[in-house]
PDB file of N, CA and C in Angstrom:
ATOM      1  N   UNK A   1       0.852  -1.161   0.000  1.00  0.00           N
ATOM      2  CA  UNK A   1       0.000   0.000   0.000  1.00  0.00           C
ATOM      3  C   UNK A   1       0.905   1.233   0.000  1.00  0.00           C
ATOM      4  N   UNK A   2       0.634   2.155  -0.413  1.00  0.00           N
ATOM      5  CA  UNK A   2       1.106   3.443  -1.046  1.00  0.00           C
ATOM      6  C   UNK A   2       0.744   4.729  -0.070  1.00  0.00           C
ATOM      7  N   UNK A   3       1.186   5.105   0.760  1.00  0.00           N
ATOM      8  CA  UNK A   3       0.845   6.153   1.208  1.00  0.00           C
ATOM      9  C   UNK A   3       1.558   7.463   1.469  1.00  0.00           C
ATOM     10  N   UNK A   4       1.284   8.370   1.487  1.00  0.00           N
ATOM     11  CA  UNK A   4       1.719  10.014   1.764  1.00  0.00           C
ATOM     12  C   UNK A   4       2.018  10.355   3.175  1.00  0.00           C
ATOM     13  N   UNK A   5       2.954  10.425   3.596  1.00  0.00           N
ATOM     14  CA  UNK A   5       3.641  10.505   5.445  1.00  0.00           C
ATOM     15  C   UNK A   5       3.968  11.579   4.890  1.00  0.00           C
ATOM     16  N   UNK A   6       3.926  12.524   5.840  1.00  0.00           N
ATOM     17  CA  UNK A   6       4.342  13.489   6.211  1.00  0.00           C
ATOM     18  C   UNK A   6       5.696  13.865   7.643  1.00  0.00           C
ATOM     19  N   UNK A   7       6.647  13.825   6.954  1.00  0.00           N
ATOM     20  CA  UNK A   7       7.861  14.029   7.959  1.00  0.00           C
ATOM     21  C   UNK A   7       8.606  14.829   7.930  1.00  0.00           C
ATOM     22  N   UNK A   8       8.948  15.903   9.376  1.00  0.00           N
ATOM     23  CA  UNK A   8       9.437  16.839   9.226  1.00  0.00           C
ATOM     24  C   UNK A   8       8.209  18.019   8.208  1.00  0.00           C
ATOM     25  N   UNK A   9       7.640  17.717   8.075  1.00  0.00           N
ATOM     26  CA  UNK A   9       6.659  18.815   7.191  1.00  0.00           C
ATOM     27  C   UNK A   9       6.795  18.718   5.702  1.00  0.00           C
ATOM     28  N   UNK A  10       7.138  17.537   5.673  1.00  0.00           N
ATOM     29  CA  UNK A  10       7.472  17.691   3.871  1.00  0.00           C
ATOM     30  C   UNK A  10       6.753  16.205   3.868  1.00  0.00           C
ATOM     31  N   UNK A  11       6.130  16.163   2.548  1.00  0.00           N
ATOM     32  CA  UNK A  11       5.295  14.961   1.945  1.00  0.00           C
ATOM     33  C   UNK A  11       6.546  13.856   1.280  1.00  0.00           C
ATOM     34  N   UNK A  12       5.952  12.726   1.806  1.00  0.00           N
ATOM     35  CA  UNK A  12       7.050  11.761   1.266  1.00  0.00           C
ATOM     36  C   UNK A  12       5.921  10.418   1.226  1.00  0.00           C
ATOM     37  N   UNK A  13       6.175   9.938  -0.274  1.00  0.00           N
ATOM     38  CA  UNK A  13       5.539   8.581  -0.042  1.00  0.00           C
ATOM     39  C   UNK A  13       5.928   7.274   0.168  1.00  0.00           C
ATOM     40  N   UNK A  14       5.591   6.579   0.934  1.00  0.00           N
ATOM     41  CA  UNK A  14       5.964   5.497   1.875  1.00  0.00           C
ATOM     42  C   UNK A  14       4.741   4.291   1.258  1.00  0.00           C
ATOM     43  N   UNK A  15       5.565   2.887   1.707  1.00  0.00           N
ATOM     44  CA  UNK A  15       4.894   1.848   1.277  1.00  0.00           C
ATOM     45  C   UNK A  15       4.658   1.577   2.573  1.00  0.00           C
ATOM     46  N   UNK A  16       3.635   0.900   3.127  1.00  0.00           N
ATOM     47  CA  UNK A  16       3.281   0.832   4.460  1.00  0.00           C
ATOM     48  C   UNK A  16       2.706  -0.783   4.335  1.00  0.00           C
ATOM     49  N   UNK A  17       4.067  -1.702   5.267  1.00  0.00           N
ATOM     50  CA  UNK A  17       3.790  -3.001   5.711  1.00  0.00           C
ATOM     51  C   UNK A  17       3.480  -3.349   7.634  1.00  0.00           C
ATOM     52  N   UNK A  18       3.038  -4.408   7.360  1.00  0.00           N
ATOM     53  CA  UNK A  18       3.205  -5.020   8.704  1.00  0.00           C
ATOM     54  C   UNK A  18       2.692  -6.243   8.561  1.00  0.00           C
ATOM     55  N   UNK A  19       3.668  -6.312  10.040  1.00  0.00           N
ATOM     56  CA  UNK A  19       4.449  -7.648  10.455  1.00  0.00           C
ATOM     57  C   UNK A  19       3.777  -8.393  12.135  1.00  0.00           C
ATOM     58  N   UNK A  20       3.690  -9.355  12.013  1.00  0.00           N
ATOM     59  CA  UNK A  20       3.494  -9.604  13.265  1.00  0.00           C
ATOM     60  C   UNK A  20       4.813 -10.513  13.611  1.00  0.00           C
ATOM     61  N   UNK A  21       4.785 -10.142  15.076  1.00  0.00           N
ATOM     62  CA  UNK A  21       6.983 -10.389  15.370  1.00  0.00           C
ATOM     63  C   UNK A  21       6.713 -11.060  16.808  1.00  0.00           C
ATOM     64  N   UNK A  22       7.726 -11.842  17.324  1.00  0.00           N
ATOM     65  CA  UNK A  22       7.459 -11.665  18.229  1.00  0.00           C
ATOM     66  C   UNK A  22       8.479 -10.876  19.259  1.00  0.00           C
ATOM     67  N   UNK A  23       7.509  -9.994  20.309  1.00  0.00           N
ATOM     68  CA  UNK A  23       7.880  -9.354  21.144  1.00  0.00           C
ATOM     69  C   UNK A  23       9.431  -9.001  21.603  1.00  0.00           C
ATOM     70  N   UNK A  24      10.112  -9.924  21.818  1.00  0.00           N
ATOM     71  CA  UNK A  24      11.728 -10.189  22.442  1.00  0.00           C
ATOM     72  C   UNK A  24      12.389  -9.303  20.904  1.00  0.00           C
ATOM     73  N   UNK A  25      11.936  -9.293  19.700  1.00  0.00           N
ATOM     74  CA  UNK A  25      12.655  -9.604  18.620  1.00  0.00           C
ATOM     75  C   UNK A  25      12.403  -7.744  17.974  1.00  0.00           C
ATOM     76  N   UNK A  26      11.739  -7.212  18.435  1.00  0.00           N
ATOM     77  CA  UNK A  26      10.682  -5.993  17.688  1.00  0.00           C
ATOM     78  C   UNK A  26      11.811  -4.628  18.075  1.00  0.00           C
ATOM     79  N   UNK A  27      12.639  -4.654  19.222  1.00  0.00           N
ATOM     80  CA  UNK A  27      13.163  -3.810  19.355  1.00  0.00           C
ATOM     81  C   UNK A  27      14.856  -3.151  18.484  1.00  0.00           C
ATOM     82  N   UNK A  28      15.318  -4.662  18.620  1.00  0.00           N
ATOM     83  CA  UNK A  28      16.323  -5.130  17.573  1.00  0.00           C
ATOM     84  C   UNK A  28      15.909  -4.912  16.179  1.00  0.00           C
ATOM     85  N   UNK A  29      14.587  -5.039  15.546  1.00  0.00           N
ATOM     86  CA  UNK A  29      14.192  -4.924  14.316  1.00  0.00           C
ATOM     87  C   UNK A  29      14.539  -3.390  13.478  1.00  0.00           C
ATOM     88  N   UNK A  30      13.628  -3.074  14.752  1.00  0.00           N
ATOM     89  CA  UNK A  30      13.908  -1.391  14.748  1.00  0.00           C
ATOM     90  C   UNK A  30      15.262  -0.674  14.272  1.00  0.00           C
ATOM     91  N   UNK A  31      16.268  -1.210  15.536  1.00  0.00           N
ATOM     92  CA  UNK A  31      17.356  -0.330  15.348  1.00  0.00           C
ATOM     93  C   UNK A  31      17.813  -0.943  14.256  1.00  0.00           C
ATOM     94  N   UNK A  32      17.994  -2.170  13.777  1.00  0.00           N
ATOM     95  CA  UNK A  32      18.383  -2.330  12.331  1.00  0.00           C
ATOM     96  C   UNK A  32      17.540  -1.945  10.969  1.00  0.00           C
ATOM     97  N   UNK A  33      16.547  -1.495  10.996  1.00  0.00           N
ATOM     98  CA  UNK A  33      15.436  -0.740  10.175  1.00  0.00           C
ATOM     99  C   UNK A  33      16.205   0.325   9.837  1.00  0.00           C
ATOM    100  N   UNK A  34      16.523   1.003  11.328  1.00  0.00           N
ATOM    101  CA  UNK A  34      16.690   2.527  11.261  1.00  0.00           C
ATOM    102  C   UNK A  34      17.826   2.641  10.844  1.00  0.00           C
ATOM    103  N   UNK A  35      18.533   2.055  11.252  1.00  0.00           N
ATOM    104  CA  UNK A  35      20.028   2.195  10.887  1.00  0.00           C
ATOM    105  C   UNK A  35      20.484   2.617   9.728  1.00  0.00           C
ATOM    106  N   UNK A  36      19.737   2.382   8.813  1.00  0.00           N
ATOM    107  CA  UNK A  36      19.768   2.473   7.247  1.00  0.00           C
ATOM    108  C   UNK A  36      19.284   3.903   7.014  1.00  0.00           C
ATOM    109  N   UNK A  37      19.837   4.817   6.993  1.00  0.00           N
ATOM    110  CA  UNK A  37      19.376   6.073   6.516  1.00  0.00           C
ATOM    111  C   UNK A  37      18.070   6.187   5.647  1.00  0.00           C
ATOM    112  N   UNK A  38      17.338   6.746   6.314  1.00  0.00           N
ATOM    113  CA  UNK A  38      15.861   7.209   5.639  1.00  0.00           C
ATOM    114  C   UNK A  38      15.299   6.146   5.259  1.00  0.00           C
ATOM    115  N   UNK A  39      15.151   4.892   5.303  1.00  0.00           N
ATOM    116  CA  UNK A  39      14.922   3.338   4.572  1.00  0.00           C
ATOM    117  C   UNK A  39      13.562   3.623   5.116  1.00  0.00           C
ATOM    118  N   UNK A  40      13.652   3.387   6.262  1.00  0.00           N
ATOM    119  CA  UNK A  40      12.208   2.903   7.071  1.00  0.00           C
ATOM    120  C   UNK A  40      11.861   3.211   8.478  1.00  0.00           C
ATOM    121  N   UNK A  41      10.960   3.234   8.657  1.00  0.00           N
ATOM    122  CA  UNK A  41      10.534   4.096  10.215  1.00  0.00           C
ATOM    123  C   UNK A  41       9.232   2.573  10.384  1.00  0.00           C
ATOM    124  N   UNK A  42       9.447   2.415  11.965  1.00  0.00           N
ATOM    125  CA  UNK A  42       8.912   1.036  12.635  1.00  0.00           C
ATOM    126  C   UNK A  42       8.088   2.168  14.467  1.00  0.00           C
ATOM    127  N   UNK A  43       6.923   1.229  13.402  1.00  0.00           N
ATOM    128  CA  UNK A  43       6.253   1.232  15.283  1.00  0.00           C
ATOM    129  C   UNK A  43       5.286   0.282  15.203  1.00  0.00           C
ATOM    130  N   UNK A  44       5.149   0.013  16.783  1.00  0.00           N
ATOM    131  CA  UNK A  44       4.346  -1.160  17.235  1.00  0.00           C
ATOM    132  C   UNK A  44       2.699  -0.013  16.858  1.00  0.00           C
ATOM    133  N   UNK A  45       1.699  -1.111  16.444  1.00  0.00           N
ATOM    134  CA  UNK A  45       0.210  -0.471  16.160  1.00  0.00           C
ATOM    135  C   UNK A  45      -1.035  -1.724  17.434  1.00  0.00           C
ATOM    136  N   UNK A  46      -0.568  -1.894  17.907  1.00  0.00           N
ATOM    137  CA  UNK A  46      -1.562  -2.838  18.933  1.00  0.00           C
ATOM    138  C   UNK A  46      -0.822  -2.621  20.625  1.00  0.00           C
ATOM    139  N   UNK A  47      -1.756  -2.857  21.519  1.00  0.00           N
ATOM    140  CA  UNK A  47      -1.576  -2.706  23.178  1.00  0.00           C
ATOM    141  C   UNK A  47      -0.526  -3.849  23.122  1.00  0.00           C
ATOM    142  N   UNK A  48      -0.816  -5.140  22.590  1.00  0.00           N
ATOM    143  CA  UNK A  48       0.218  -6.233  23.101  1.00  0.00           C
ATOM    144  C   UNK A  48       1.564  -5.821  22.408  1.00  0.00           C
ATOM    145  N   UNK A  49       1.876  -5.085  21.585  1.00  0.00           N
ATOM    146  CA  UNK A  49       3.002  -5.328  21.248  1.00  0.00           C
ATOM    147  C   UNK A  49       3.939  -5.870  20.091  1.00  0.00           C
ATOM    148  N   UNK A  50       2.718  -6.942  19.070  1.00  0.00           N
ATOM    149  CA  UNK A  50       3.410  -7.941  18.666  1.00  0.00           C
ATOM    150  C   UNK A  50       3.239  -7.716  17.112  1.00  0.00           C
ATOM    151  N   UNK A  51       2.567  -6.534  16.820  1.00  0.00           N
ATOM    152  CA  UNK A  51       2.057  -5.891  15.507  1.00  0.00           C
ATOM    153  C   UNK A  51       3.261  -4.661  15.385  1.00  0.00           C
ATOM    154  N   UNK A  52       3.925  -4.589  14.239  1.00  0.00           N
ATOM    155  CA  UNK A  52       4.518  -3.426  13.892  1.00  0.00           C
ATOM    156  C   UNK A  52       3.985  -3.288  12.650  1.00  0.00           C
ATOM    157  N   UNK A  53       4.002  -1.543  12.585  1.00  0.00           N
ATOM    158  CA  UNK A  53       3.913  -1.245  10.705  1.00  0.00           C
ATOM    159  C   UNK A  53       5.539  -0.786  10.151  1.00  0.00           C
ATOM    160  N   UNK A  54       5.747  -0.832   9.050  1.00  0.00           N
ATOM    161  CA  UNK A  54       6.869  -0.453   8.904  1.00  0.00           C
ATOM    162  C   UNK A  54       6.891   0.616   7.290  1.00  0.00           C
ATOM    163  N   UNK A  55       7.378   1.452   7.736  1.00  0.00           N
ATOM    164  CA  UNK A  55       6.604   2.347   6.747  1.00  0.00           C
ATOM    165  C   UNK A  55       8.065   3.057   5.703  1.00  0.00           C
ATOM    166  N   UNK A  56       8.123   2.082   4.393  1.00  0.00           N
ATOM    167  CA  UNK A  56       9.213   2.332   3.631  1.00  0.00           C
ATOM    168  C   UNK A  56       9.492   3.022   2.902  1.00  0.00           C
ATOM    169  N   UNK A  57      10.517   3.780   2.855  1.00  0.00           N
ATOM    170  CA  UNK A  57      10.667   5.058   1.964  1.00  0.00           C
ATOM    171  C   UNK A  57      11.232   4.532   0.346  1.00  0.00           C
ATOM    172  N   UNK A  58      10.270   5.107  -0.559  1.00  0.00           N
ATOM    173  CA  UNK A  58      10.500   4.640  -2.094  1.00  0.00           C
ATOM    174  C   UNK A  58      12.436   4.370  -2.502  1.00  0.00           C
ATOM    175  N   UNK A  59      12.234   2.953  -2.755  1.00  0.00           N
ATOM    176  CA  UNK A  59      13.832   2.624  -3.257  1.00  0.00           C
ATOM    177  C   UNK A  59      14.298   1.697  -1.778  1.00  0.00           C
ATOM    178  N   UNK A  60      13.755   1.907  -0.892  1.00  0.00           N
ATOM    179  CA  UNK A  60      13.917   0.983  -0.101  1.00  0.00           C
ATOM    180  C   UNK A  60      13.526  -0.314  -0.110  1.00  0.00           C
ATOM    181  N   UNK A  61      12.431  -0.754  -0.991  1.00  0.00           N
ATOM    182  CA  UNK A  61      11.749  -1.644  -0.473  1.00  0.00           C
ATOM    183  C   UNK A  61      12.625  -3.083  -0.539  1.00  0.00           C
ATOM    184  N   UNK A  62      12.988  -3.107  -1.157  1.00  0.00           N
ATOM    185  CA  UNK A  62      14.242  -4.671  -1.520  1.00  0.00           C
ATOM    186  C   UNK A  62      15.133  -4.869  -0.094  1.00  0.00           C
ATOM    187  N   UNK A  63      15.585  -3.520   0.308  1.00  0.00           N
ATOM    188  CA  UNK A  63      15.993  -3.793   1.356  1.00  0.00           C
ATOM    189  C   UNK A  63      15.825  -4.207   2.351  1.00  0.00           C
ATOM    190  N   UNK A  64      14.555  -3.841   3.134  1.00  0.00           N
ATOM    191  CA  UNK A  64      13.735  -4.305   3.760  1.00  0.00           C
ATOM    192  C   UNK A  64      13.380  -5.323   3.957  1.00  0.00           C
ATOM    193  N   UNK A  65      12.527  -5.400   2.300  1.00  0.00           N
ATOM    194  CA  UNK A  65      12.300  -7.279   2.515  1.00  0.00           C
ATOM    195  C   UNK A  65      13.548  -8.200   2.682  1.00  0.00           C
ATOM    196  N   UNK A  66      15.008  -7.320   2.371  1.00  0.00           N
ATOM    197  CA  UNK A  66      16.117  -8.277   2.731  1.00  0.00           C
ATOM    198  C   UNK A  66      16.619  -8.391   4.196  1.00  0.00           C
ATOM    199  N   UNK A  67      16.148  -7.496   5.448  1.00  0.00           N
ATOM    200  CA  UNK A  67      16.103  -7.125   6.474  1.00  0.00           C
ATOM    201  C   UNK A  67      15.578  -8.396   7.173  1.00  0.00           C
ATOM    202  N   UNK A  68      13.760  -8.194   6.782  1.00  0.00           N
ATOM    203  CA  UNK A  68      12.752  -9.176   7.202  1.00  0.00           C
ATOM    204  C   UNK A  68      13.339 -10.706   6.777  1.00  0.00           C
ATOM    205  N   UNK A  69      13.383 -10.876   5.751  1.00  0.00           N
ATOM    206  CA  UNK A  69      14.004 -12.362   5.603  1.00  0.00           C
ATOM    207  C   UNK A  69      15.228 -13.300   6.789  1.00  0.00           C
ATOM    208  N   UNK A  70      16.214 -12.106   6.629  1.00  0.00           N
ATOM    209  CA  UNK A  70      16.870 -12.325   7.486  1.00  0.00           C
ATOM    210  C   UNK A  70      16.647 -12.841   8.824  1.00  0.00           C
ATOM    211  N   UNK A  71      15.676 -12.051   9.639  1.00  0.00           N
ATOM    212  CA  UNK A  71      15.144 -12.506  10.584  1.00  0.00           C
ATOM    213  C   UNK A  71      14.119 -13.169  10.999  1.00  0.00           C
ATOM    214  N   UNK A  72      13.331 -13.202   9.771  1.00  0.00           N
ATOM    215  CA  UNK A  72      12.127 -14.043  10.114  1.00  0.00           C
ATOM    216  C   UNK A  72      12.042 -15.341  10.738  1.00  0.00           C
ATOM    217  N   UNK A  73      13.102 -16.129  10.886  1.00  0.00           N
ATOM    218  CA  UNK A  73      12.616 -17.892  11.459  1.00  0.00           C
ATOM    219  C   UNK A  73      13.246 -17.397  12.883  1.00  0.00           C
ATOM    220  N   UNK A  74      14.106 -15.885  12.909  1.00  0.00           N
ATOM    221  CA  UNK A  74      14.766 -15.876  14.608  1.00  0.00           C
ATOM    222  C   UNK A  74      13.518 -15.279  15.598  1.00  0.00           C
ATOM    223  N   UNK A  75      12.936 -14.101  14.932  1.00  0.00           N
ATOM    224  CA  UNK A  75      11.433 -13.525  15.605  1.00  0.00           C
ATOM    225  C   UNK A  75      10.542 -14.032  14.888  1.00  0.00           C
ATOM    226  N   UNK A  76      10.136 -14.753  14.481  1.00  0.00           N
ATOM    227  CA  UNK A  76       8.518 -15.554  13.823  1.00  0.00           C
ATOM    228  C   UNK A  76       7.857 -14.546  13.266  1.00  0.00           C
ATOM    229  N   UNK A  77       8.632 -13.982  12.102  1.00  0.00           N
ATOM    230  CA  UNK A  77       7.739 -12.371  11.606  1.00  0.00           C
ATOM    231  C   UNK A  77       6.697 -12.853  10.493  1.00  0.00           C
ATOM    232  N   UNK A  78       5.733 -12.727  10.615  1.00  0.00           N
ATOM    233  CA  UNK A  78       4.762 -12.645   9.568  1.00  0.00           C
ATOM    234  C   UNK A  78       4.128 -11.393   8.672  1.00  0.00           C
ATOM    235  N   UNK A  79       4.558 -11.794   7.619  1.00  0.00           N
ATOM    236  CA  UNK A  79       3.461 -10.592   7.281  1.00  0.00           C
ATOM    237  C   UNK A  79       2.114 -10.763   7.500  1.00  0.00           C
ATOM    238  N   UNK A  80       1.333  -9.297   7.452  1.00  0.00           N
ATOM    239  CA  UNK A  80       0.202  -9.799   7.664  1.00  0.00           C
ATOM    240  C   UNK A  80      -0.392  -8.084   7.236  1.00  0.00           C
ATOM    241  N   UNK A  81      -1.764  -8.453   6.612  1.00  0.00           N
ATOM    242  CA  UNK A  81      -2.967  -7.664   6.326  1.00  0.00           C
ATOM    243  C   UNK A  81      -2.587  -6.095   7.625  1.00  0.00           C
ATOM    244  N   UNK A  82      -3.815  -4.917   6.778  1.00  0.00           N
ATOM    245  CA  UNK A  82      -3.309  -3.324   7.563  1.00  0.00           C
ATOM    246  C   UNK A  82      -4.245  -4.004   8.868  1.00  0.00           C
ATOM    247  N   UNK A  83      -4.182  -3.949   9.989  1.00  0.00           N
ATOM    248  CA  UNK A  83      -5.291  -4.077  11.070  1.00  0.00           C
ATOM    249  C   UNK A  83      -6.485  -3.341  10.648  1.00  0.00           C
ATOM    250  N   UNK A  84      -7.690  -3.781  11.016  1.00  0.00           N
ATOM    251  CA  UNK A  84      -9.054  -3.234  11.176  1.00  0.00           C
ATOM    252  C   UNK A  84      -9.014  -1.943  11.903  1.00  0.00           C
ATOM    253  N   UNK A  85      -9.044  -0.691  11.826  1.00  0.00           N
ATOM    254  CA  UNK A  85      -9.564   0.599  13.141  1.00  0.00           C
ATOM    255  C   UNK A  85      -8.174   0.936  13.184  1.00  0.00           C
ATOM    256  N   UNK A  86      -6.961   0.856  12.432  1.00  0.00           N
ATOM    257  CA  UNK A  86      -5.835   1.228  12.916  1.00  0.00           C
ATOM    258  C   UNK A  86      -5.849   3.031  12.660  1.00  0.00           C
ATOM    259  N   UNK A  87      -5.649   3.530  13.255  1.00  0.00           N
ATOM    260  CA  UNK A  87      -5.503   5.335  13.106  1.00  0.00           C
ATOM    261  C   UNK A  87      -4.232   5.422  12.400  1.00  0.00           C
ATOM    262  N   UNK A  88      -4.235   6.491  11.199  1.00  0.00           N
ATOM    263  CA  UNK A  88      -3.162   6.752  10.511  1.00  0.00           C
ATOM    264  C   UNK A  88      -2.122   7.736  11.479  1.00  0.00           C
ATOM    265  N   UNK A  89      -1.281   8.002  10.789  1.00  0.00           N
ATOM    266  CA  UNK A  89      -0.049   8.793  11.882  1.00  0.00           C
ATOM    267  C   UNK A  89      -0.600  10.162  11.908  1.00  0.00           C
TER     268      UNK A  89
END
């Protein structure tokens, strides 16, 4: 999905995934997300924790999915569908 974030005050369009992770694994995800200059910005979207969106900046996306691969059998990441009622940023 394709969407228009607004960061810093300037329009930027972002592909917007998520993952269900588990918990122990979501924080580590992050700082290696981020690490990557401008790639991708990660937050948890549910009370438990175990839902992140990850919201990719155009030209990133290969990377990412090379990110997620990586870790997927260590945090049990799934992709998965936008949640029902989720509030945009």
């Amino acid at each position: 999905m394709l969407n228009v974030s607004y960061i810093f005050g300037a329009a930027v369009d972002t592909i917007q995934k998520y993952y269900r992770i588990d918990r122990n694994g979501i924080a580590l995800l992050k700082f290696i997300l981020e690490s990557y200059d401008n790639a991708a910005v990660m937050r948890t979207v549910d009370e438990k924790g175990s839902i992140v969106e990850i919201l990719v900046s155009p030209g990133f996306l290969s990377d990412v999915q090379a990110v997620i691969a990586e870790y997927r059998d260590e945090f049990n990441i799934q992709e998965i569908g936008r949640p029902d009622g989720l509030e945009p940023l």
